[in-house]
N, C-alpha and C. Protein backbone atom coordinates (compact mmCIF):
# COMPACT_ATOMS: atom_id res chain seq x y z
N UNK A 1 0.85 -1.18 0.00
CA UNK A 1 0.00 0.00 0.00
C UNK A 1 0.89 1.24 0.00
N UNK A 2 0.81 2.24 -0.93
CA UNK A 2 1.22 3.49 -0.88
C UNK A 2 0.84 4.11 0.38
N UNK A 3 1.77 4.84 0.52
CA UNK A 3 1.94 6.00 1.87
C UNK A 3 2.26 7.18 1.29
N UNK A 4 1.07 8.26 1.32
CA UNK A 4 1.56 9.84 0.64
C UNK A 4 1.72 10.50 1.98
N UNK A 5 2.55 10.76 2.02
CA UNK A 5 3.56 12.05 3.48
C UNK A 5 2.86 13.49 2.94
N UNK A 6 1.65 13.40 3.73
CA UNK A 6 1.64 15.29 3.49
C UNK A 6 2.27 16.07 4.57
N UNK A 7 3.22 16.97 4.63
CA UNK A 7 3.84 17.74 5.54
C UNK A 7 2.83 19.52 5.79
N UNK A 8 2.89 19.87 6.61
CA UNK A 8 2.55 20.79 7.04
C UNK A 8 3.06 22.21 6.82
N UNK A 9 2.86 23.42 7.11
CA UNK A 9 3.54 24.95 6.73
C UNK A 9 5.06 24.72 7.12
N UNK A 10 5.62 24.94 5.65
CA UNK A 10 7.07 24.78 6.27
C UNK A 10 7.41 23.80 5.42
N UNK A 11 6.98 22.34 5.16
CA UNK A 11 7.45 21.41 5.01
C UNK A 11 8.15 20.98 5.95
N UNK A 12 8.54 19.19 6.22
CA UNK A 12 9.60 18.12 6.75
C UNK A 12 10.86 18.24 6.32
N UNK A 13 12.00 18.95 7.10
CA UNK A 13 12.92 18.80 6.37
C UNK A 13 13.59 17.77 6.93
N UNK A 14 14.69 18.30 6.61
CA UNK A 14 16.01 16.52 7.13
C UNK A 14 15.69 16.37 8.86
N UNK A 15 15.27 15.03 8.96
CA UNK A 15 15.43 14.91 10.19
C UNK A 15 14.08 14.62 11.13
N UNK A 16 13.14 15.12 9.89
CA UNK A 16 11.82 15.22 10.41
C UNK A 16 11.35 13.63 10.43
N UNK A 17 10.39 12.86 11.13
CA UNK A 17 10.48 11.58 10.82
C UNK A 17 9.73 11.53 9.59
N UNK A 18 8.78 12.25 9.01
CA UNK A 18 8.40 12.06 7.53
C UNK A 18 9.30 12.03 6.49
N UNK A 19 10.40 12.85 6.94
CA UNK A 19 11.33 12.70 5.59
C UNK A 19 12.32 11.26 5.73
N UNK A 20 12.46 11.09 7.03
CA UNK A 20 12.86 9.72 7.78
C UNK A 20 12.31 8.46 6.56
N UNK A 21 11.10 8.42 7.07
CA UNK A 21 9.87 7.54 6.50
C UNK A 21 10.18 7.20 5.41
N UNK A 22 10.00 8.52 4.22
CA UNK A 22 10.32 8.66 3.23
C UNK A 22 11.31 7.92 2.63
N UNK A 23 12.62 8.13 3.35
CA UNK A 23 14.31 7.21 3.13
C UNK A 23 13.84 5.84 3.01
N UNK A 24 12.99 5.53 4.18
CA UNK A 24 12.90 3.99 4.53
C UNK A 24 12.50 3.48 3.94
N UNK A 25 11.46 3.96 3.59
CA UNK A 25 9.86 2.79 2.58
C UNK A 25 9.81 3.33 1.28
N UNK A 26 10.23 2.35 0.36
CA UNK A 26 10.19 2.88 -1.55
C UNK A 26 8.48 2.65 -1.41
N UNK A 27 7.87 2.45 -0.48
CA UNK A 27 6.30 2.56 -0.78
C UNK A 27 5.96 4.07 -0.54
N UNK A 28 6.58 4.69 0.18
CA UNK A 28 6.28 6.33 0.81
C UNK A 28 6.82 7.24 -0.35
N UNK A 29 5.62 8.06 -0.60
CA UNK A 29 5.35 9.38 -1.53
C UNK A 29 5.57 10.80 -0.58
N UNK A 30 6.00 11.74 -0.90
CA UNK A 30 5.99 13.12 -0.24
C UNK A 30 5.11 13.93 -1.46
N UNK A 31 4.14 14.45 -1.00
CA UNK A 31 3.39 14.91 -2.13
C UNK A 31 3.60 16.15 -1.75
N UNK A 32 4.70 16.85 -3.15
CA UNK A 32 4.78 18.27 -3.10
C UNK A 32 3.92 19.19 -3.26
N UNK A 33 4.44 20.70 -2.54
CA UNK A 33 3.36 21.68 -3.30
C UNK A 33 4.17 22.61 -3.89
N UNK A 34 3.73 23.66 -4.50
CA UNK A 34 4.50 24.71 -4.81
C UNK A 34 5.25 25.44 -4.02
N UNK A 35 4.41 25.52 -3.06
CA UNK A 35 5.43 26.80 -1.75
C UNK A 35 5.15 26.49 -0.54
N UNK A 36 5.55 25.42 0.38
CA UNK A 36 6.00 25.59 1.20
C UNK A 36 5.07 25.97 2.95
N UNK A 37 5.80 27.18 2.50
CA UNK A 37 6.08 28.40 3.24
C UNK A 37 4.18 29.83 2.86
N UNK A 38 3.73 29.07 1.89
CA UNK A 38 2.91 30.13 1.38
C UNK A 38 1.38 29.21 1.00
N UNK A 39 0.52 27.99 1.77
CA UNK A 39 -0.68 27.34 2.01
C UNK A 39 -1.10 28.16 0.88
N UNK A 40 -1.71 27.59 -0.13
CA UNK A 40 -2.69 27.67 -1.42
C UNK A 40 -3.41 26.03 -0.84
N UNK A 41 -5.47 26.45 -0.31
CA UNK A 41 -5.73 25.35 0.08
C UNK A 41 -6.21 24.64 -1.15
N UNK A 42 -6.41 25.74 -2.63
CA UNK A 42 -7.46 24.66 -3.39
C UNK A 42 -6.06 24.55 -3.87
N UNK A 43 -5.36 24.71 -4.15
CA UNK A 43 -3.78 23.95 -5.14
C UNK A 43 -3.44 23.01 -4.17
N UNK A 44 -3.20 23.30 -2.61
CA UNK A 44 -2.73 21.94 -1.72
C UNK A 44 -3.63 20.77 -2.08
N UNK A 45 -5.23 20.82 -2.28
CA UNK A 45 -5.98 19.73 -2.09
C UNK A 45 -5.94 19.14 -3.31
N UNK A 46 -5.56 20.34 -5.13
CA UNK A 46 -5.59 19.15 -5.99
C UNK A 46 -4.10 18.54 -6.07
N UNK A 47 -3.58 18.81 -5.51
CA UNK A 47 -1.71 18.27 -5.31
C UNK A 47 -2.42 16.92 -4.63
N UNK A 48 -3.19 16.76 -3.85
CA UNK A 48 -3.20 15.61 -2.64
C UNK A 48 -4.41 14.61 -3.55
N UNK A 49 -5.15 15.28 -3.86
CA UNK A 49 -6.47 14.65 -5.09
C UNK A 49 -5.96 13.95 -6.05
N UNK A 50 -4.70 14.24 -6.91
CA UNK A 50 -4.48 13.53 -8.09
C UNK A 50 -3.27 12.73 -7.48
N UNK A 51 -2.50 12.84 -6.38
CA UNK A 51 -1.82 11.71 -5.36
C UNK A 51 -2.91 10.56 -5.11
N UNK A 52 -3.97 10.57 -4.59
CA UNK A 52 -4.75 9.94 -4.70
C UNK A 52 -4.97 8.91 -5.36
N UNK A 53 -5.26 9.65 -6.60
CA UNK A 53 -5.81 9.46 -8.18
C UNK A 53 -4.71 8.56 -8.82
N UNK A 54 -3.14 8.82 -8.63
CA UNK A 54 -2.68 8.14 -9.17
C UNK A 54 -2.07 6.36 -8.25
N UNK A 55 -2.60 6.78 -6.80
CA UNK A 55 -2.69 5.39 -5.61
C UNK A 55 -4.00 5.35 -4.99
N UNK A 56 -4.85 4.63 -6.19
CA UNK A 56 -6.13 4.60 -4.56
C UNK A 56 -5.79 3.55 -3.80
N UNK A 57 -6.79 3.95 -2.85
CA UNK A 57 -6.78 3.00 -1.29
C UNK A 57 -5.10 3.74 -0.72
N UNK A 58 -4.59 4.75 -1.07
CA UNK A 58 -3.49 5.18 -0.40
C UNK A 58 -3.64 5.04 1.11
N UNK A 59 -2.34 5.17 1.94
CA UNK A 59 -3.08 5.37 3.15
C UNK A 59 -1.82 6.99 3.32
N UNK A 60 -2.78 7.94 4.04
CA UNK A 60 -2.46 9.16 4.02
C UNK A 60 -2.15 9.47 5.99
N UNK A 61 -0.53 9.63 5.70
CA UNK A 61 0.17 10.86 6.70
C UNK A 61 0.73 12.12 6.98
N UNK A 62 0.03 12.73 7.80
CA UNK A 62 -0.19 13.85 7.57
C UNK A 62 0.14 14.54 9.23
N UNK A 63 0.74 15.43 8.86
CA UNK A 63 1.28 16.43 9.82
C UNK A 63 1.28 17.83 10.32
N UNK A 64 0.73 18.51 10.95
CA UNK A 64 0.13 19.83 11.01
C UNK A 64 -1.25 20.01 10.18
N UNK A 65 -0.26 21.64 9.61
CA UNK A 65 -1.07 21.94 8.82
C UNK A 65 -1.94 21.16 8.01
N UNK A 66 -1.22 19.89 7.53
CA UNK A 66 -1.83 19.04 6.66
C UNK A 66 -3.18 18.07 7.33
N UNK A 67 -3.14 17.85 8.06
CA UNK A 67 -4.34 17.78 8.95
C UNK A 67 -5.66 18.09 8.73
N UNK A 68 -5.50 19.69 8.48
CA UNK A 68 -6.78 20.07 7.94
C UNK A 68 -6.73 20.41 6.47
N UNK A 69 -5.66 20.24 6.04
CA UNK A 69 -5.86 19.86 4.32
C UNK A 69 -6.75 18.56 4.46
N UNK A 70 -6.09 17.43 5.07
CA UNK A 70 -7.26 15.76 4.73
C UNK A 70 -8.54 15.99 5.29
N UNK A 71 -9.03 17.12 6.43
CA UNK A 71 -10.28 16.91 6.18
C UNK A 71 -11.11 17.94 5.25
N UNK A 72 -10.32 19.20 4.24
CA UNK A 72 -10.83 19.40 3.14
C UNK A 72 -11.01 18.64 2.36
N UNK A 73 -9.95 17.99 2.08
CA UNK A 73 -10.10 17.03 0.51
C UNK A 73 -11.30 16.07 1.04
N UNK A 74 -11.38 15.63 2.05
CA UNK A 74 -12.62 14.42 2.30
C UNK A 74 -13.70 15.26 2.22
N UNK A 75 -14.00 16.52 2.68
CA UNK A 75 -15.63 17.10 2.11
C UNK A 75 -15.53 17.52 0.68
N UNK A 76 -14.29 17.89 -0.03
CA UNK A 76 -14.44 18.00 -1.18
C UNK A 76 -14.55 17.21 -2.33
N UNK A 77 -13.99 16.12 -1.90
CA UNK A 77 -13.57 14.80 -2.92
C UNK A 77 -14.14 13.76 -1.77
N UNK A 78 -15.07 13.41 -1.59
CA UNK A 78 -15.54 12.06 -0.88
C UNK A 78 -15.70 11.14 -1.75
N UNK A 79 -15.39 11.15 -3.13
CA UNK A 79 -15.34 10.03 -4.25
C UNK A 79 -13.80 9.35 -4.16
N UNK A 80 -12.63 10.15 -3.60
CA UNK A 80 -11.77 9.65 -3.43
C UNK A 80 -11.20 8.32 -2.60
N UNK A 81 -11.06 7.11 -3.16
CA UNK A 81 -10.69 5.73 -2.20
C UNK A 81 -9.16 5.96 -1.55
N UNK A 82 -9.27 6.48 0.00
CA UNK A 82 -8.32 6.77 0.90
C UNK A 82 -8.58 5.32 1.91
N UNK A 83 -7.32 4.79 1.92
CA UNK A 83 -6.92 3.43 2.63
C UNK A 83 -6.69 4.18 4.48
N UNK A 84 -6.92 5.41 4.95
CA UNK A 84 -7.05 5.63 5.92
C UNK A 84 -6.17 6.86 6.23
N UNK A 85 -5.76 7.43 7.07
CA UNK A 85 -5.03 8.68 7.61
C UNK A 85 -4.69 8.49 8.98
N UNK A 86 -3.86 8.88 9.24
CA UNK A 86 -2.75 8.93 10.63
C UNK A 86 -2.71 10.82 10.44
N UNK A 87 -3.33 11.56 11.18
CA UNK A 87 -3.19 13.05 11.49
C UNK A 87 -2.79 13.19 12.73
N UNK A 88 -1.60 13.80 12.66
CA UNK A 88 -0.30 13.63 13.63
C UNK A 88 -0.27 15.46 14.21
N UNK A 89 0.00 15.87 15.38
CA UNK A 89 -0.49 16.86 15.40
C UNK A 89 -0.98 17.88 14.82
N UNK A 90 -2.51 18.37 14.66
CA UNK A 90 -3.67 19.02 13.84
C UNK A 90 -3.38 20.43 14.30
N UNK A 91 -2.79 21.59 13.34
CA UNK A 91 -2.61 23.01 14.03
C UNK A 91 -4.23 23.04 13.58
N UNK A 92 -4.39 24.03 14.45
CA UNK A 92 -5.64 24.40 15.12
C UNK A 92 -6.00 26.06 13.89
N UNK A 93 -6.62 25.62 12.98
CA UNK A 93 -6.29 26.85 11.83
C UNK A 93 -7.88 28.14 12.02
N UNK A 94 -8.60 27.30 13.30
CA UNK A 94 -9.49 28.39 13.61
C UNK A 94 -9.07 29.83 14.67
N UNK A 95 -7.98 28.71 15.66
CA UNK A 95 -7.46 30.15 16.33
C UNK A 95 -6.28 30.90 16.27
N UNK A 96 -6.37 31.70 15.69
CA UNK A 96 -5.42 32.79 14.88
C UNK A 96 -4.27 32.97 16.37
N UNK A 97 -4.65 33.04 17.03
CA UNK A 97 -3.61 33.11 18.45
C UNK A 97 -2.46 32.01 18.15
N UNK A 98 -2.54 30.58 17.70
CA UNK A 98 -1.98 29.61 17.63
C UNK A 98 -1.36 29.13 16.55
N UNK A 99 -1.84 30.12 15.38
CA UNK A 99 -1.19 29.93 13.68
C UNK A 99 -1.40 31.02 13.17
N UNK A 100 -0.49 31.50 12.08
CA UNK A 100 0.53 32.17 10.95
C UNK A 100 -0.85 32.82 10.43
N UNK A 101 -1.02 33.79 9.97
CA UNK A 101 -2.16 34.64 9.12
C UNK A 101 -2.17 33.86 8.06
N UNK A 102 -1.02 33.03 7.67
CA UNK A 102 -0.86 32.76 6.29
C UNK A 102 -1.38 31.58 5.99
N UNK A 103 -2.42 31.02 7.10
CA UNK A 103 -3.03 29.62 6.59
C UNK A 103 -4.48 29.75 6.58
N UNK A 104 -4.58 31.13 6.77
CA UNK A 104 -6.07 31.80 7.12
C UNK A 104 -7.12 30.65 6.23
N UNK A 105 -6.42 30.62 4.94
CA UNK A 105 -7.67 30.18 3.92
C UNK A 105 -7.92 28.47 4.48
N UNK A 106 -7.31 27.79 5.53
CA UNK A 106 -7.87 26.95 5.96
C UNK A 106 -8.49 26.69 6.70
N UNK A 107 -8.86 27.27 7.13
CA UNK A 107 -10.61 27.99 7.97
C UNK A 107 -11.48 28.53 7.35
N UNK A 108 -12.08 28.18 7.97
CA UNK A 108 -12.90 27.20 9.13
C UNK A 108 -12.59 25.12 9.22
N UNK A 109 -11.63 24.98 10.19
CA UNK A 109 -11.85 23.43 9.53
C UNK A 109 -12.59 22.59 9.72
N UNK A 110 -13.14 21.79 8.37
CA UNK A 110 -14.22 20.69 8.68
C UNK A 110 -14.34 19.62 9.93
N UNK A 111 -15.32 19.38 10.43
CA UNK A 111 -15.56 19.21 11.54
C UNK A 111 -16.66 17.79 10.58
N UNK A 112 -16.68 17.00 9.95
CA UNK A 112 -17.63 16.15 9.36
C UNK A 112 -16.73 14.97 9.61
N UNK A 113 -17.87 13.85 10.03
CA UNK A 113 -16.44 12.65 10.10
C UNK A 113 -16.05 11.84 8.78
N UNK A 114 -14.68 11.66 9.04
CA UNK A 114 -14.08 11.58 7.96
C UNK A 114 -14.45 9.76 7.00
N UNK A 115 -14.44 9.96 5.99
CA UNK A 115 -15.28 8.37 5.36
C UNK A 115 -14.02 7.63 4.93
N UNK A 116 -13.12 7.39 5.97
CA UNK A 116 -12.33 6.37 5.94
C UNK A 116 -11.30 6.10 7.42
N UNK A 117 -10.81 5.41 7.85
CA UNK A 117 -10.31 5.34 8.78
C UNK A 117 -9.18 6.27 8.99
N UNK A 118 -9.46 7.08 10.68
CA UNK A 118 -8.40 7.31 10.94
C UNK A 118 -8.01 7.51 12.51
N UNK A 119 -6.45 7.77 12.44
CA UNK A 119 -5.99 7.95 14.16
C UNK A 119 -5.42 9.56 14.13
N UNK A 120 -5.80 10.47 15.22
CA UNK A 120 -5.18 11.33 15.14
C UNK A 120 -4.32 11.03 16.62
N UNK A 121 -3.07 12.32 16.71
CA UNK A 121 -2.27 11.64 17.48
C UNK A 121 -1.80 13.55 18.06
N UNK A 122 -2.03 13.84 19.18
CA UNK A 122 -2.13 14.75 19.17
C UNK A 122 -1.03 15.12 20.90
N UNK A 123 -0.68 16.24 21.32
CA UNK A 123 0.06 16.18 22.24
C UNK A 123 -0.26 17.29 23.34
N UNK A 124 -0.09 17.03 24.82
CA UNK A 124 -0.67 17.89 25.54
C UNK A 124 -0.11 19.39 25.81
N UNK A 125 1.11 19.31 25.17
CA UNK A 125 2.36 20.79 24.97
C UNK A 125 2.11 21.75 23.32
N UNK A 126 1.35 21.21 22.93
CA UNK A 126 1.50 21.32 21.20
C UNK A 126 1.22 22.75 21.14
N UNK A 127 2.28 23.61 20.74
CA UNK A 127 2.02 25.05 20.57
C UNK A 127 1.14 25.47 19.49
N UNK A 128 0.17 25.25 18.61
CA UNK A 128 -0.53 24.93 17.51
C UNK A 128 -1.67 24.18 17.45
N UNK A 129 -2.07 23.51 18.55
CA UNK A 129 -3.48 22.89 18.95
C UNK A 129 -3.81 22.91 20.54
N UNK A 130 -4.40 23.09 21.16
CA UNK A 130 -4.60 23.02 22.43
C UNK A 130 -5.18 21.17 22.86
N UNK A 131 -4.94 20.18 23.66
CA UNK A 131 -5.22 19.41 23.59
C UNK A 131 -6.68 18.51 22.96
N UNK A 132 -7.38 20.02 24.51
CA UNK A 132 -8.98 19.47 23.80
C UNK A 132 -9.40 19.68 22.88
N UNK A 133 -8.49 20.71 21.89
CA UNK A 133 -9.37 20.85 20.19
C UNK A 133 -8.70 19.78 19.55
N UNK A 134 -7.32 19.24 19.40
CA UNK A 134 -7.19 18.23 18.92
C UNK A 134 -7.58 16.85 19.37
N UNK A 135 -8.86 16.41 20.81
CA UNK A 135 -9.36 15.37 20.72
C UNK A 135 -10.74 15.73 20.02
N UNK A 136 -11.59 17.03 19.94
CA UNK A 136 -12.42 17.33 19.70
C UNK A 136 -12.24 16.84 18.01
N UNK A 137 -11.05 17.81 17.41
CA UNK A 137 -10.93 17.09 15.73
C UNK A 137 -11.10 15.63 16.01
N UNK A 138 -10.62 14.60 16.76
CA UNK A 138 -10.88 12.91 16.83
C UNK A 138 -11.96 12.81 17.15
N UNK A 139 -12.84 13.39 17.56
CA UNK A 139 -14.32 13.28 17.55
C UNK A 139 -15.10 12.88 16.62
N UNK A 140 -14.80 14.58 16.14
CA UNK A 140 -15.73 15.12 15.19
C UNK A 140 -15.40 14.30 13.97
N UNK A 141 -14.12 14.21 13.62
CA UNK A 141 -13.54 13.02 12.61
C UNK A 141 -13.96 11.33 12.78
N UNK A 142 -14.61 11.08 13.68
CA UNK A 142 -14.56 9.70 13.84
C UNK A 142 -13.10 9.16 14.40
N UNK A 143 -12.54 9.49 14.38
CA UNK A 143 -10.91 9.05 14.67
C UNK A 143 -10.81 8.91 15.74
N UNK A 144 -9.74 7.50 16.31
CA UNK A 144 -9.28 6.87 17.20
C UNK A 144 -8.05 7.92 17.85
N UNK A 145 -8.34 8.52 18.91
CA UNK A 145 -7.44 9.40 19.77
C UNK A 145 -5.86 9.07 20.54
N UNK A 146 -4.68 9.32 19.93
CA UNK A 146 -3.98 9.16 20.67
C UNK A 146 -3.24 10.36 21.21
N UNK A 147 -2.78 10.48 22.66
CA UNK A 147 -2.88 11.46 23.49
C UNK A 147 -1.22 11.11 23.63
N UNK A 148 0.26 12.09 23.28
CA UNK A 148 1.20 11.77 23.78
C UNK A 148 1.53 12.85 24.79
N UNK A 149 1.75 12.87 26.16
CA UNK A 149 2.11 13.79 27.02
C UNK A 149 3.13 14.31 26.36
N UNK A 150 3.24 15.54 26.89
CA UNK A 150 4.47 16.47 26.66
C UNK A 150 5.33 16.31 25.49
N UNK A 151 4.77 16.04 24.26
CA UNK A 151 5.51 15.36 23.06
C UNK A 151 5.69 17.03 22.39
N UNK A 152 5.34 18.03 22.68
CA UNK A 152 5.32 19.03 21.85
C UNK A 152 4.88 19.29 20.65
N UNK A 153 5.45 19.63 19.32
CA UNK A 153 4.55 19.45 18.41
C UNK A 153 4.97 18.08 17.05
N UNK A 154 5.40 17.23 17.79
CA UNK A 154 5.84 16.07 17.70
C UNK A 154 6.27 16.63 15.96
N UNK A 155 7.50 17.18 16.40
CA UNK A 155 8.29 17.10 15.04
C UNK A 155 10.30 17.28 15.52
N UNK A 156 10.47 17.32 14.63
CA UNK A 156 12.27 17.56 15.16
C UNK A 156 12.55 18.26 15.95
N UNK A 157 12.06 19.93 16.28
CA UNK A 157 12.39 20.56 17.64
C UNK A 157 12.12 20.02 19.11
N UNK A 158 10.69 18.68 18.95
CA UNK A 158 10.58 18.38 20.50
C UNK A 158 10.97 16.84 20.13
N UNK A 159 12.34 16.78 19.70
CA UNK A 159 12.84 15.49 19.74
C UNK A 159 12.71 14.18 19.03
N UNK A 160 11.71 14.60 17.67
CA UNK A 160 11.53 13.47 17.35
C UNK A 160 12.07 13.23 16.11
N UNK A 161 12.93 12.21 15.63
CA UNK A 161 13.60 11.35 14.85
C UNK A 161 13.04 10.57 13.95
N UNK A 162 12.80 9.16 14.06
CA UNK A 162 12.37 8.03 13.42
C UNK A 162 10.88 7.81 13.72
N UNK A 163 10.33 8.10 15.24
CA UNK A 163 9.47 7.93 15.71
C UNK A 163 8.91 6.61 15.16
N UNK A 164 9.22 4.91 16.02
CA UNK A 164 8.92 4.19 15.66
C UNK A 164 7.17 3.83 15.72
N UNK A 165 7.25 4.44 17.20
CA UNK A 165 5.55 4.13 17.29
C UNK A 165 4.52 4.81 16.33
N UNK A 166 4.69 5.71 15.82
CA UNK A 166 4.20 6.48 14.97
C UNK A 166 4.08 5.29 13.49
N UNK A 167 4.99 5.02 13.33
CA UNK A 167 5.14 3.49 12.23
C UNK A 167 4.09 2.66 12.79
N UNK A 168 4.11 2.47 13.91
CA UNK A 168 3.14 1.14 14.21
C UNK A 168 1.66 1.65 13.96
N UNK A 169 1.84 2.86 14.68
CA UNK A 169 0.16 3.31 14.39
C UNK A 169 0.13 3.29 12.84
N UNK A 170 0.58 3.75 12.06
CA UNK A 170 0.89 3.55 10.70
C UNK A 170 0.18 2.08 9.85
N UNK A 171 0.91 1.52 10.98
CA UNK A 171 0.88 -0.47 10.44
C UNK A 171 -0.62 -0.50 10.84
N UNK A 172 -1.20 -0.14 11.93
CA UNK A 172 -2.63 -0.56 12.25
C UNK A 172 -3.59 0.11 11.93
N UNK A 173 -3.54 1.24 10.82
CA UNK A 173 -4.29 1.74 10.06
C UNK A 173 -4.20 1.05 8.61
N UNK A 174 -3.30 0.53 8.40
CA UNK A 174 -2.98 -0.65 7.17
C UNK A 174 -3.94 -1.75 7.14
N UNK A 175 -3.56 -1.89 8.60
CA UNK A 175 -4.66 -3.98 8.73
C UNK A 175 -6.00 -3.68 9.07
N UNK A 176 -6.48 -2.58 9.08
CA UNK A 176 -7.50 -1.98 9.61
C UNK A 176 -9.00 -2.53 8.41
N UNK A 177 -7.87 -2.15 6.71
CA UNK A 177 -9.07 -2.48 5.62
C UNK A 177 -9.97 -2.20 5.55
N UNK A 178 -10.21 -0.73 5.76
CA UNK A 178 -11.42 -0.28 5.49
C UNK A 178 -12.27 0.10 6.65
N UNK A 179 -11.77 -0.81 7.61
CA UNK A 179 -12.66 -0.90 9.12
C UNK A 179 -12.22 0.55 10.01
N UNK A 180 -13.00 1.08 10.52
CA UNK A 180 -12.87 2.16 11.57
C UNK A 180 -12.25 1.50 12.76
N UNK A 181 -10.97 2.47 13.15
CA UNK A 181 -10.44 1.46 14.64
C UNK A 181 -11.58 2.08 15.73
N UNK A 182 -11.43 1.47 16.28
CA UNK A 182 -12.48 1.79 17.77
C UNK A 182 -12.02 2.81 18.01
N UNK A 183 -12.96 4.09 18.00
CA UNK A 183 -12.98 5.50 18.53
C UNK A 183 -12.48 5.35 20.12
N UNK A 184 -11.85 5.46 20.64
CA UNK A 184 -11.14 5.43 21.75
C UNK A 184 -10.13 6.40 22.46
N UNK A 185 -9.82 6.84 23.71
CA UNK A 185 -8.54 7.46 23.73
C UNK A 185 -7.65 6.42 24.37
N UNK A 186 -6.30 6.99 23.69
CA UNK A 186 -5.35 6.06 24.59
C UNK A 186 -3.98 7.04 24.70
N UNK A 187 -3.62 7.07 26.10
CA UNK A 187 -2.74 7.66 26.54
C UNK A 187 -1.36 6.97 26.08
N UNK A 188 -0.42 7.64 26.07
CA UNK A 188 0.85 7.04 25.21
C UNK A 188 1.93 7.57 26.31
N UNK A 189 2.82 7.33 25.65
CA UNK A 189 3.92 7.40 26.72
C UNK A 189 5.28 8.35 25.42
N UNK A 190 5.60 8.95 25.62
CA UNK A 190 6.81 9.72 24.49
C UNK A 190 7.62 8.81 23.89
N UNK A 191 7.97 8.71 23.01
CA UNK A 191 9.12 7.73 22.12
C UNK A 191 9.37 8.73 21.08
N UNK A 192 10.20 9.65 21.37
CA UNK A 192 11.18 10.48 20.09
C UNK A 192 11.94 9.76 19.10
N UNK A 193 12.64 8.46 19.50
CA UNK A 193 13.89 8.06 18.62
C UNK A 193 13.09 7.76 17.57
């Protein structure tokens, strides 16, 4: 099964475990955009639409910002066959206190649950989501909640590397097939390497 890496404002650079990922698995895609640094949401979503298009049943990881790119493309494209999503800390693109003017156009984010499986994975330090809006997105998404204490915004500045567990959740959105994992929370424990 294909794995498309959507990265968030900024992009994954060296070091990030998506670009990690990327090295590891000739199955893992990084689906570019034009800029970066400069969120275009209807150019981000047909960048991620014809990724899709050219892997259905993909299964889609996604990081920040990109977060609420997958739940645009799912109200926009619900014809699209997505093998599931792993949304790995969700910046919070309704409160302007917590993100860049420059992602404005991804607000309001959809709040509809999402029509394929997913886990979001969200952290109680995350400068960019406040905890309870990122279990509220696992709600409202249908998505299986994972809660990592003090993980920050689980990317290379708060330590994270390879992030194996992040792979596993990965693997059990794979064997999943279609099936919704049990909406649940589950408290985690930090694993940076």
């Amino acid at each position: 099964m294909t794995t498309l890496l959507l990265p968030g404002l900024g992009g994954s650079g060296p070091g990030h475990w998506q670009a990690l990922w990327r090295e590891a698995s000739p199955d893992a895609e990084l689906v570019e955009q034009d800029d970066w640094n400069a969120p275009d949401l209807d150019g981000w979503v047909a960048r991620v639409a014809a990724a899709v298009d050219r892997a259905p049943g993909a299964l889609i990881v996604a990081h920040s910002l990109a977060c609420a790119l997958v739940a645009h493309l799912a109200e926009r494209r619900p014809d699209l066959l997505i093998g599931g999503a792993l949304l790995v800390a969700p910046a919070d693109v309704d409160d302007q206190t917590r993100t860049p003017a420059s992602v404005v156009s991804f607000a309001p984010i959809p709040l509809e649950r999402l029509p394929f499986p997913s886990i979001v994975v969200g952290s109680s330090n995350d400068p960019t989501v406040s905890i309870g809006r990122a279990m509220l997105f696992a709600y409202a998404w249908g998505s299986r909640f994972v809660h990592l204490r003090d993980s920050g915004h689980i990317n290379v500045a708060s330590g994270f590397g390879r992030w194996p567990d992040g792979q596993r959740l990965a693997k059990q959105l794979r064997t999943t097939r279609g099936r919704r994992p049990e909406l649940r929370i589950v408290e985690g424990a930090r694993y940076p390497a």
